[in-house]
N, C-alpha and C. Protein backbone atom coordinates (compact mmCIF):
# COMPACT_ATOMS: atom_id res chain seq x y z
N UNK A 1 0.84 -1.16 0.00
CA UNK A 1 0.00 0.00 0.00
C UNK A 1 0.89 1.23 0.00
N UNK A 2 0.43 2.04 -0.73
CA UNK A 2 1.27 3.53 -0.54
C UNK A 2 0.37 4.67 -0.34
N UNK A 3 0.66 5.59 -0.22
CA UNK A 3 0.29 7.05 0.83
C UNK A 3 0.56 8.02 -0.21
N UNK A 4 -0.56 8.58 -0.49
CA UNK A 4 -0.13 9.99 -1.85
C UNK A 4 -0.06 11.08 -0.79
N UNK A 5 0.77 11.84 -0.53
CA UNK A 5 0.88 13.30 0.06
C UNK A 5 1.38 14.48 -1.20
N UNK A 6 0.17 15.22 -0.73
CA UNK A 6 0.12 16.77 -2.11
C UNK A 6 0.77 17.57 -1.22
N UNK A 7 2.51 18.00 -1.78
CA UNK A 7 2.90 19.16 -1.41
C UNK A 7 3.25 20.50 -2.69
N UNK A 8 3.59 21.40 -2.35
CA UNK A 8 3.87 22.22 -3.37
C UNK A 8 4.74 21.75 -4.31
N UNK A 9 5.29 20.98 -4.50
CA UNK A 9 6.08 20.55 -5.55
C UNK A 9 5.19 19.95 -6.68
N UNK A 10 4.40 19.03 -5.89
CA UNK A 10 2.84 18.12 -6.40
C UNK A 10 2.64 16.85 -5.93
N UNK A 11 2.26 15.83 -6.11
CA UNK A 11 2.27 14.65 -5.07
C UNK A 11 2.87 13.34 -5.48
N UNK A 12 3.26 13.06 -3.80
CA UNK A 12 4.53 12.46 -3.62
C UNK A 12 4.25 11.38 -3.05
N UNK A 13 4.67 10.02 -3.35
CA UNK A 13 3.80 8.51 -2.89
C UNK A 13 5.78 7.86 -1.79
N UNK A 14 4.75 7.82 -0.72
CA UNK A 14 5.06 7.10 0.07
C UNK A 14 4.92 5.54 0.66
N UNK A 15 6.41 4.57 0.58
CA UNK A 15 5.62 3.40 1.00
C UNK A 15 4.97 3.30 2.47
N UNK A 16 3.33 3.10 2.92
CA UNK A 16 2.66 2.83 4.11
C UNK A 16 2.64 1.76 4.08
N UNK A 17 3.06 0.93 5.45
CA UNK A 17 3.13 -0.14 5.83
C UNK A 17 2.05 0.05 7.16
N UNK A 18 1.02 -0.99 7.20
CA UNK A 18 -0.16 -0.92 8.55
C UNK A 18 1.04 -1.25 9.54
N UNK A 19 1.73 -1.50 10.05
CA UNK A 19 2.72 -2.07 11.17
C UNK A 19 2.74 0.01 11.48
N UNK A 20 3.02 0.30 9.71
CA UNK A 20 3.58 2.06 10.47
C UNK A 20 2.25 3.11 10.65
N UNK A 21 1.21 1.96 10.15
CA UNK A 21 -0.16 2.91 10.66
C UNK A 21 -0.70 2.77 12.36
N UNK A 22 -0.13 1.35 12.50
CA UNK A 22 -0.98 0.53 13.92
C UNK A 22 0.03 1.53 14.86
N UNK A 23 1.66 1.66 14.50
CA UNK A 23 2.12 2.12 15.48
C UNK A 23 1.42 3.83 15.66
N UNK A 24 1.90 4.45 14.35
CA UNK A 24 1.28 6.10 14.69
C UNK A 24 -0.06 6.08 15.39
N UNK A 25 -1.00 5.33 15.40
CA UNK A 25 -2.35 4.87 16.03
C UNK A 25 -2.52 4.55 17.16
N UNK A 26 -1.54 4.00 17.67
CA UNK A 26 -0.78 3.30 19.24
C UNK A 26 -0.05 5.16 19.76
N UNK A 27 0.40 5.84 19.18
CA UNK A 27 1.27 6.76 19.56
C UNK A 27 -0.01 8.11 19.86
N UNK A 28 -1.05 8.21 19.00
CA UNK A 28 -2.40 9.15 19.66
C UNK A 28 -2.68 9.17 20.62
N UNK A 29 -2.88 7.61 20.46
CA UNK A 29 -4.02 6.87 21.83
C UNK A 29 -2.96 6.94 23.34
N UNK A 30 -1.59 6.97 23.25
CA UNK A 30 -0.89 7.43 24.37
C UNK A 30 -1.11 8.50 24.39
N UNK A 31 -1.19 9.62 23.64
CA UNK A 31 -0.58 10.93 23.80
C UNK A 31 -2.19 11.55 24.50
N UNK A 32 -3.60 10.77 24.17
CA UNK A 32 -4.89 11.31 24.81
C UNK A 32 -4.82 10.76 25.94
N UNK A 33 -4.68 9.56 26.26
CA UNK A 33 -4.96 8.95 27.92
C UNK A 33 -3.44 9.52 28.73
N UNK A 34 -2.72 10.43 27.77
CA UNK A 34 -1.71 11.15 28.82
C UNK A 34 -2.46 12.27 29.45
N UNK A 35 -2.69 13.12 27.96
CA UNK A 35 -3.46 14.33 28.32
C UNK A 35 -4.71 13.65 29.43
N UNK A 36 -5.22 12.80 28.82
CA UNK A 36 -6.21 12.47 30.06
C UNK A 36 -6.47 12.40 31.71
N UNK A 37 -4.84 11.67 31.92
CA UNK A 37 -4.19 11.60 33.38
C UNK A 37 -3.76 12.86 34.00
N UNK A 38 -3.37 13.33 32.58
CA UNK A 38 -3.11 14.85 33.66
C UNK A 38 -4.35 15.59 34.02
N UNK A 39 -4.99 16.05 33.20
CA UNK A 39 -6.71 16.61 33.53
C UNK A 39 -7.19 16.14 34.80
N UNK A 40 -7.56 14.58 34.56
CA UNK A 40 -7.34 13.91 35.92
C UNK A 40 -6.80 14.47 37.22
N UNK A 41 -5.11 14.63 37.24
CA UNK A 41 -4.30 14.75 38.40
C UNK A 41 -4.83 16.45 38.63
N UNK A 42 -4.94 16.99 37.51
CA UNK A 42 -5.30 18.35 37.97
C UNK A 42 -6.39 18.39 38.67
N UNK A 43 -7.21 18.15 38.24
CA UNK A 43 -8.84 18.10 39.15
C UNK A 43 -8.56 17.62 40.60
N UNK A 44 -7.92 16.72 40.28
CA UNK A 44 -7.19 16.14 42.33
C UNK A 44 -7.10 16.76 42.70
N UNK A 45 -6.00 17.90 42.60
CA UNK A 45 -5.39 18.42 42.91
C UNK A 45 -6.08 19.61 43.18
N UNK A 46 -6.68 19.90 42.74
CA UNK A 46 -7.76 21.40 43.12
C UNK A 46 -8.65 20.97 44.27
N UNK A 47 -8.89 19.66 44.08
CA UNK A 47 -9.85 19.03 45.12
C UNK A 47 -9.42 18.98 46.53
N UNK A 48 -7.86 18.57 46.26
CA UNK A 48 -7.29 18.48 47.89
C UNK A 48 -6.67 19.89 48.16
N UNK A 49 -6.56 21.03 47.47
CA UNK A 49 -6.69 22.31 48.11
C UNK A 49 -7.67 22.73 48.38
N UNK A 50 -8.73 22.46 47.59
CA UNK A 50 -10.45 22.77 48.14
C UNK A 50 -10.50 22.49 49.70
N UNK A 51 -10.22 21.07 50.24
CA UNK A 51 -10.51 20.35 51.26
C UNK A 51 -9.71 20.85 52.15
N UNK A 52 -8.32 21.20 51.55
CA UNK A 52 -7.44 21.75 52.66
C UNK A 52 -7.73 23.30 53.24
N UNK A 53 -8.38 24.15 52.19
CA UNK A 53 -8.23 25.22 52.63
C UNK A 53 -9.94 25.59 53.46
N UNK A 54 -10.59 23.99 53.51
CA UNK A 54 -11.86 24.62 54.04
C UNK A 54 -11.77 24.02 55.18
N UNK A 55 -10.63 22.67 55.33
CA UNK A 55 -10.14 22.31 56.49
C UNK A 55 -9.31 23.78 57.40
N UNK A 56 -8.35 24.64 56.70
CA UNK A 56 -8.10 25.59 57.16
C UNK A 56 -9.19 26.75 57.89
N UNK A 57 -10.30 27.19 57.04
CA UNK A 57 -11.13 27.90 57.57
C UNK A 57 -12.02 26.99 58.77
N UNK A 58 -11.94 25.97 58.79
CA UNK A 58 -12.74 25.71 59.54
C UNK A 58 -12.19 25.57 61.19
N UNK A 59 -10.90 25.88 61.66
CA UNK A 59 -10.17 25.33 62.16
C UNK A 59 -9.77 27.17 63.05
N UNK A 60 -9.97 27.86 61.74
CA UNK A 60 -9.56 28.85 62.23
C UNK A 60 -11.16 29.46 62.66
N UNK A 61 -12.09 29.38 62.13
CA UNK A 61 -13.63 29.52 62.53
C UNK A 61 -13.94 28.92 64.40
N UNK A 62 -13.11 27.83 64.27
CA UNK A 62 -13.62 27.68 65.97
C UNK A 62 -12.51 28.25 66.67
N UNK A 63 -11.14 28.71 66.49
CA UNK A 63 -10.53 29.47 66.91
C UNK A 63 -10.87 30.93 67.55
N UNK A 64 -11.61 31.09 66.49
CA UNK A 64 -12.38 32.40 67.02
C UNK A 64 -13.50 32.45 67.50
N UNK A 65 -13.76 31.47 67.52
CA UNK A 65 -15.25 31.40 68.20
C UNK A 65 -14.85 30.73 69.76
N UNK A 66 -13.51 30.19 70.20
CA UNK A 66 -13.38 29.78 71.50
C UNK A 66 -12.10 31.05 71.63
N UNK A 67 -11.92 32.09 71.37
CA UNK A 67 -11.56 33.58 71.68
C UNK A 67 -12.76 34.31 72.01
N UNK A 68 -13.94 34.38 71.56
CA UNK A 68 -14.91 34.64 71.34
C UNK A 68 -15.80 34.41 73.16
N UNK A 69 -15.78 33.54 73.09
CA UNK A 69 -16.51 32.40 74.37
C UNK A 69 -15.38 32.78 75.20
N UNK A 70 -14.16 32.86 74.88
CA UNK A 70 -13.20 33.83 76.33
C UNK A 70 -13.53 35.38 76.61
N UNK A 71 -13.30 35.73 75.50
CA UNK A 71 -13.90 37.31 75.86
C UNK A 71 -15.08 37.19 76.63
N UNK A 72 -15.91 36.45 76.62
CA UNK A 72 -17.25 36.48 76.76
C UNK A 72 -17.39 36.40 78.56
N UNK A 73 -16.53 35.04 78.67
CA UNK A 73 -16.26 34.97 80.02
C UNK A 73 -15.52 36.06 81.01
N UNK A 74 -14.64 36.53 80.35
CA UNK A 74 -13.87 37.87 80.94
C UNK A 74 -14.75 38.79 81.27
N UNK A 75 -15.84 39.51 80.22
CA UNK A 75 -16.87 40.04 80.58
C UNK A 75 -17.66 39.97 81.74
N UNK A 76 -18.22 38.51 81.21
CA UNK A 76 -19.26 38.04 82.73
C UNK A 76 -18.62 38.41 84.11
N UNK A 77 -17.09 37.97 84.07
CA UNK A 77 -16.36 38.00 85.39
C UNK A 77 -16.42 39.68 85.77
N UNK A 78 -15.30 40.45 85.02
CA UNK A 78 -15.57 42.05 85.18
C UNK A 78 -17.28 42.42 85.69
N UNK A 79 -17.87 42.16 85.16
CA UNK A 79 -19.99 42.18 85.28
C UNK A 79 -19.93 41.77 87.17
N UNK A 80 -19.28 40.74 87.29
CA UNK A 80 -20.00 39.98 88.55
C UNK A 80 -19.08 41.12 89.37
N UNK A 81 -17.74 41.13 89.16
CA UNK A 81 -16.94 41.59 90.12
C UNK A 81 -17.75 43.13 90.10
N UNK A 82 -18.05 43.64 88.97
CA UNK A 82 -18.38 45.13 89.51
C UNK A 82 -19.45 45.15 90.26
N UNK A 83 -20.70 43.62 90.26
CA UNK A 83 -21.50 43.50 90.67
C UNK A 83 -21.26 43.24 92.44
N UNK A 84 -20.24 42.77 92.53
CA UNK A 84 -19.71 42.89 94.26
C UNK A 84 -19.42 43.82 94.77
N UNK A 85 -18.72 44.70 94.03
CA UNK A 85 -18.55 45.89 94.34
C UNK A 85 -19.25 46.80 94.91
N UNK A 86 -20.51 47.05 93.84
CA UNK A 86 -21.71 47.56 94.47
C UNK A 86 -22.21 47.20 95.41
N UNK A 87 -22.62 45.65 95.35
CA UNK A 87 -22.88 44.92 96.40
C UNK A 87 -22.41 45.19 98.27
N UNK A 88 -21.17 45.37 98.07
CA UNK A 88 -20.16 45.69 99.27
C UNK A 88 -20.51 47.18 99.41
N UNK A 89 -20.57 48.04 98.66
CA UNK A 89 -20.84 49.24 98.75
C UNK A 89 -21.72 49.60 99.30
N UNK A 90 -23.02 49.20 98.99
CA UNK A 90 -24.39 49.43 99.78
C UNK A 90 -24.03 49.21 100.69
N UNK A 91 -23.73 47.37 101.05
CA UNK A 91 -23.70 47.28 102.48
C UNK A 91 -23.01 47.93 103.32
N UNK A 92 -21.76 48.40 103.10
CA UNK A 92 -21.19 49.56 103.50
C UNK A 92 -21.91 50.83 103.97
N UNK A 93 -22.83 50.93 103.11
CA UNK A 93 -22.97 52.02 103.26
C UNK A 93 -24.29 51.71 104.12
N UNK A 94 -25.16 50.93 104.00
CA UNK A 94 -25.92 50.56 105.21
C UNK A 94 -26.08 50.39 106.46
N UNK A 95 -24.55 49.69 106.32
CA UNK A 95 -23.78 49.53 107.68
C UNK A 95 -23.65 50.79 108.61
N UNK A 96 -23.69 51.80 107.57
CA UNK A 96 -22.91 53.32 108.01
C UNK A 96 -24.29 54.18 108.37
N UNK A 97 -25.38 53.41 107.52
CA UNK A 97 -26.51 54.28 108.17
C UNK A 97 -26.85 53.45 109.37
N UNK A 98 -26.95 52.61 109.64
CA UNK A 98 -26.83 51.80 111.06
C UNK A 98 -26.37 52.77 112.54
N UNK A 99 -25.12 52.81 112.02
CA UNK A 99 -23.84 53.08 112.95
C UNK A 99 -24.56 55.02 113.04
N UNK A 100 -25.06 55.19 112.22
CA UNK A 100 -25.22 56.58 112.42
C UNK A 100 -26.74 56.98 113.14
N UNK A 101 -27.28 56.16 113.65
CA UNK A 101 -28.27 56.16 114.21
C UNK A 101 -28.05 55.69 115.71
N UNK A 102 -26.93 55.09 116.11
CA UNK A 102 -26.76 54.99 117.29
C UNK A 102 -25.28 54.81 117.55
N UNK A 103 -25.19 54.30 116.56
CA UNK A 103 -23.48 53.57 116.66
C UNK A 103 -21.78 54.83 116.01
N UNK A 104 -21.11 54.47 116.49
CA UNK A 104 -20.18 55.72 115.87
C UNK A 104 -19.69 54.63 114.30
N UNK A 105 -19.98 55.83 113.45
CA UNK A 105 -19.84 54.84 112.06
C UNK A 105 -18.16 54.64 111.71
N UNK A 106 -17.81 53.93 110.43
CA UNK A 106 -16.49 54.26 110.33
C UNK A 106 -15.91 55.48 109.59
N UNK A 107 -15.21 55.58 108.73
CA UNK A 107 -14.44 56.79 107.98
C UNK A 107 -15.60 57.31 107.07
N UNK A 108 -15.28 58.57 107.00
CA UNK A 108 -15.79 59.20 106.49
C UNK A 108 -15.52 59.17 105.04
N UNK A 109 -14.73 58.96 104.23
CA UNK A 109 -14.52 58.76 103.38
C UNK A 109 -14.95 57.14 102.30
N UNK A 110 -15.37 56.37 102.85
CA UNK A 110 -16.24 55.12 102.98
C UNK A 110 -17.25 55.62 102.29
N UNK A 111 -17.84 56.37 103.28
CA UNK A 111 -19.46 57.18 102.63
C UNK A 111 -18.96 58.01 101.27
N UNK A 112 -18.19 58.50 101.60
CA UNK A 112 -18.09 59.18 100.02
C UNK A 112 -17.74 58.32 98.64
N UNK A 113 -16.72 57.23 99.33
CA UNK A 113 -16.95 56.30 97.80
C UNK A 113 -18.13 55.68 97.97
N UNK A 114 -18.97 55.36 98.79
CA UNK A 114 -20.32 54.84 98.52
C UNK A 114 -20.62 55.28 97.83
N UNK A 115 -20.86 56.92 98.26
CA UNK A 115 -21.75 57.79 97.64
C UNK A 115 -21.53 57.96 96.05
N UNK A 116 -20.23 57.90 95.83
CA UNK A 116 -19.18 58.36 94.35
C UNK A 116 -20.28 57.25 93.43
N UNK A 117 -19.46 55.41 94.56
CA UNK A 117 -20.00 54.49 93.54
C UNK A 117 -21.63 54.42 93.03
N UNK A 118 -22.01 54.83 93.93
CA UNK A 118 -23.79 54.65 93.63
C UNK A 118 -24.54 55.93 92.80
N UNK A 119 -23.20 56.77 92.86
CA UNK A 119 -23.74 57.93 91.88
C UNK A 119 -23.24 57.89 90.29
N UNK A 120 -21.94 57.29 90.19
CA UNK A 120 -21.74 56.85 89.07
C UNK A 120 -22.87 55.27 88.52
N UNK A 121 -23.00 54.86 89.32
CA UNK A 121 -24.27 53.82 88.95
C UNK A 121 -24.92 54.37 88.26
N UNK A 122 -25.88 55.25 88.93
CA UNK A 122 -27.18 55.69 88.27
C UNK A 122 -26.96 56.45 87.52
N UNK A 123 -26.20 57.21 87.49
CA UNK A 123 -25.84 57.83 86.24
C UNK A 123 -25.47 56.72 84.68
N UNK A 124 -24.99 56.23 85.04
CA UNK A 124 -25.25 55.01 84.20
C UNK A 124 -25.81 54.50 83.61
N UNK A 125 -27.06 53.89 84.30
CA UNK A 125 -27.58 53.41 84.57
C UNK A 125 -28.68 54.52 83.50
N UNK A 126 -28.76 55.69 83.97
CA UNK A 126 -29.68 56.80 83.14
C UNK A 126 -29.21 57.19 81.86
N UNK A 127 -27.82 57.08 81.83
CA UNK A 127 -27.54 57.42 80.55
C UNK A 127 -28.24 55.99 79.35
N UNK A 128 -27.64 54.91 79.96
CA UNK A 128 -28.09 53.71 79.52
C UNK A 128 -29.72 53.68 78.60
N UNK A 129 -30.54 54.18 79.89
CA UNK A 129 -32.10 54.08 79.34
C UNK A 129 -32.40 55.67 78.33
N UNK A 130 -31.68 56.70 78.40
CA UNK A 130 -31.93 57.39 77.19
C UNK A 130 -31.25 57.05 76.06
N UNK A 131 -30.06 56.47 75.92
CA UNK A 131 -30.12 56.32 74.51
C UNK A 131 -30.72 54.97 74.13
N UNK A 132 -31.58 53.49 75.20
CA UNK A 132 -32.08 52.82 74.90
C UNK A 132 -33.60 53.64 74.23
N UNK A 133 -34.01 54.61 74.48
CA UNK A 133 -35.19 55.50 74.53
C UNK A 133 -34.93 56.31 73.10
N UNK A 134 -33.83 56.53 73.10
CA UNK A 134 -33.23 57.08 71.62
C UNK A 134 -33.65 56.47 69.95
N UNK A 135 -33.30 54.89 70.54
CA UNK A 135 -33.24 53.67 69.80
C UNK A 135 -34.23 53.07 69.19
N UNK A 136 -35.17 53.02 70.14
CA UNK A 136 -36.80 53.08 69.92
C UNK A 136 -37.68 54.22 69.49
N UNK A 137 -37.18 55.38 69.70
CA UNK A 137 -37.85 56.27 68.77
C UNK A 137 -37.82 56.64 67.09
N UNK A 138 -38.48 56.07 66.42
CA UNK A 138 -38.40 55.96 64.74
C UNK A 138 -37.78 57.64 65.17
N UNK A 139 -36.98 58.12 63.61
CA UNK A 139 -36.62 59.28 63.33
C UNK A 139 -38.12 60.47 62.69
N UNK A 140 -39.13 59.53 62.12
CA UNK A 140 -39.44 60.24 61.92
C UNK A 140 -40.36 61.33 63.41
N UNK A 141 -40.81 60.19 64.58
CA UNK A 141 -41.37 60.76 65.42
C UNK A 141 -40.75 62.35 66.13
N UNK A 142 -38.97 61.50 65.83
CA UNK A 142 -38.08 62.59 66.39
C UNK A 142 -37.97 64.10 65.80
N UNK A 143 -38.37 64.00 64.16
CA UNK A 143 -37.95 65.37 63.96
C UNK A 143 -40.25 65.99 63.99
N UNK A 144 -40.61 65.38 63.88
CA UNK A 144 -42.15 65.96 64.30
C UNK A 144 -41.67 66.59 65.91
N UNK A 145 -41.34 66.13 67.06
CA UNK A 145 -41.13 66.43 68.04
C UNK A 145 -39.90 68.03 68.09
N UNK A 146 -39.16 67.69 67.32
CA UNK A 146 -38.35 68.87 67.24
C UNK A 146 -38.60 69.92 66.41
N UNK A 147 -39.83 69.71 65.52
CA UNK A 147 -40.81 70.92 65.19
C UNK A 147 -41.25 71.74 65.97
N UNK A 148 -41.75 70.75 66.76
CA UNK A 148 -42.63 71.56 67.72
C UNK A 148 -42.12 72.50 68.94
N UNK A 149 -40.44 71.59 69.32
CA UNK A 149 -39.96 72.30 70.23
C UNK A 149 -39.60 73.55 69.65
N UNK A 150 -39.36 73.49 68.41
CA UNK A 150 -38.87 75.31 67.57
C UNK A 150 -39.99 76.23 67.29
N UNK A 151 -41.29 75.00 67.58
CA UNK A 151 -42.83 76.33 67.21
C UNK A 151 -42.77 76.50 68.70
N UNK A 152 -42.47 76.10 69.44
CA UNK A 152 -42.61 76.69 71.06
C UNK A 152 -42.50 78.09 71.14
N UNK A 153 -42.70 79.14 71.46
CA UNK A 153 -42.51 80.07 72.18
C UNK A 153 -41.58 80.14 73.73
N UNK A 154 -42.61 79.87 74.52
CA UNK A 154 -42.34 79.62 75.86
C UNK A 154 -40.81 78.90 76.33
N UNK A 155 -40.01 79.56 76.74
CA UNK A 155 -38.79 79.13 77.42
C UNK A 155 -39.14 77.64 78.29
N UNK A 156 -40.14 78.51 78.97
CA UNK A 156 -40.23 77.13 80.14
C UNK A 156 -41.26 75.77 79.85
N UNK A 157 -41.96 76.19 78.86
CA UNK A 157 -42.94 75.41 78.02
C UNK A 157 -42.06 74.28 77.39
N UNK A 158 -41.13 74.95 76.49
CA UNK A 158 -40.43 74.19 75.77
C UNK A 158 -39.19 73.05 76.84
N UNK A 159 -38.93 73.82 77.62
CA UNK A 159 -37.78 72.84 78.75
C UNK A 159 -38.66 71.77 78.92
N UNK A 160 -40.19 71.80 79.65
CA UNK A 160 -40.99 70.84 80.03
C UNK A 160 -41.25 69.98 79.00
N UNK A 161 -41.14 70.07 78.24
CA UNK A 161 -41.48 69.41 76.39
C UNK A 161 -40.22 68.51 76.17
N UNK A 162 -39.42 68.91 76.50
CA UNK A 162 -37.97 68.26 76.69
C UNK A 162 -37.42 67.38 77.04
């Protein structure tokens, strides 16, 4: 069997032997199930960085979430301890209204951090519920309300409005 190939010169017969067709035929079929294996290994390979890097986030997700649950506890603790504080304070300072009704109380200065701590409380404590009061008022109620405080006249009208 022979093989006509048309080149610019004009065409040119080659002896084809099937031994040299079966092999070039054998030499495709490697060169696709190569390309194939690699496609293959690539896709792996995206797969086990997929897995690794969601193994990563996930690892670092409870990291912060048991930083998270510490802060949290630090809080509570600071909360309780300031909550003793006060606690001790009153009684302190109960103690002192006690002692001042019959008894000679202790330092005078006792009563005044009572007094300090339980005044910074409520102050607190008040600032707390106006801007909770803030929060709950839609904007629009707020600027109807501040109409009205500017149609006011009255100095003392308007303070009471306030």
């Amino acid at each position: 069997m022979r093989l006509v190939v048309t080149t610019k010169s004009g065409p040119h017969t080659t002896p084809y032997i099937v031994e040299q067709a079966e092999r070039a035929a054998a030499i495709l079929r490697e060169q696709k199930e190569k390309q194939a294996w690699q496609k293959e290994a690539k896709k792996l390979a995206l797969l086990e960085e997929r897995v690794a890097k969601k193994r990563e986030l996930k690892e670092e997700m409870e990291r912060l979430l048991k930083e998270q649950e510490e802060k949290i506890v630090v809080v509570e603790k600071e909360e309780e301890e300031e909550e003793e504080v006060s606690e001790t304070a009153l009684k302190r300072m109960a103690r002192g209204v006690t002692k001042e009704r019959g008894e000679s109380s202790g330092t005078s200065t006792e009563k005044e951090e009572v007094g300090r701590i339980t005044g910074e409380w409520a102050s607190r404590l008040e600032i707390g519920e106006e801007q909770e009061a803030r929060l709950l008022v839609p904007q629009v109620e707020k600027e109807a309300v501040q109409r009205e405080l500017e149609e006011e006249e009255s100095p003392l009208h308007r303070r009471a409005l306030e």
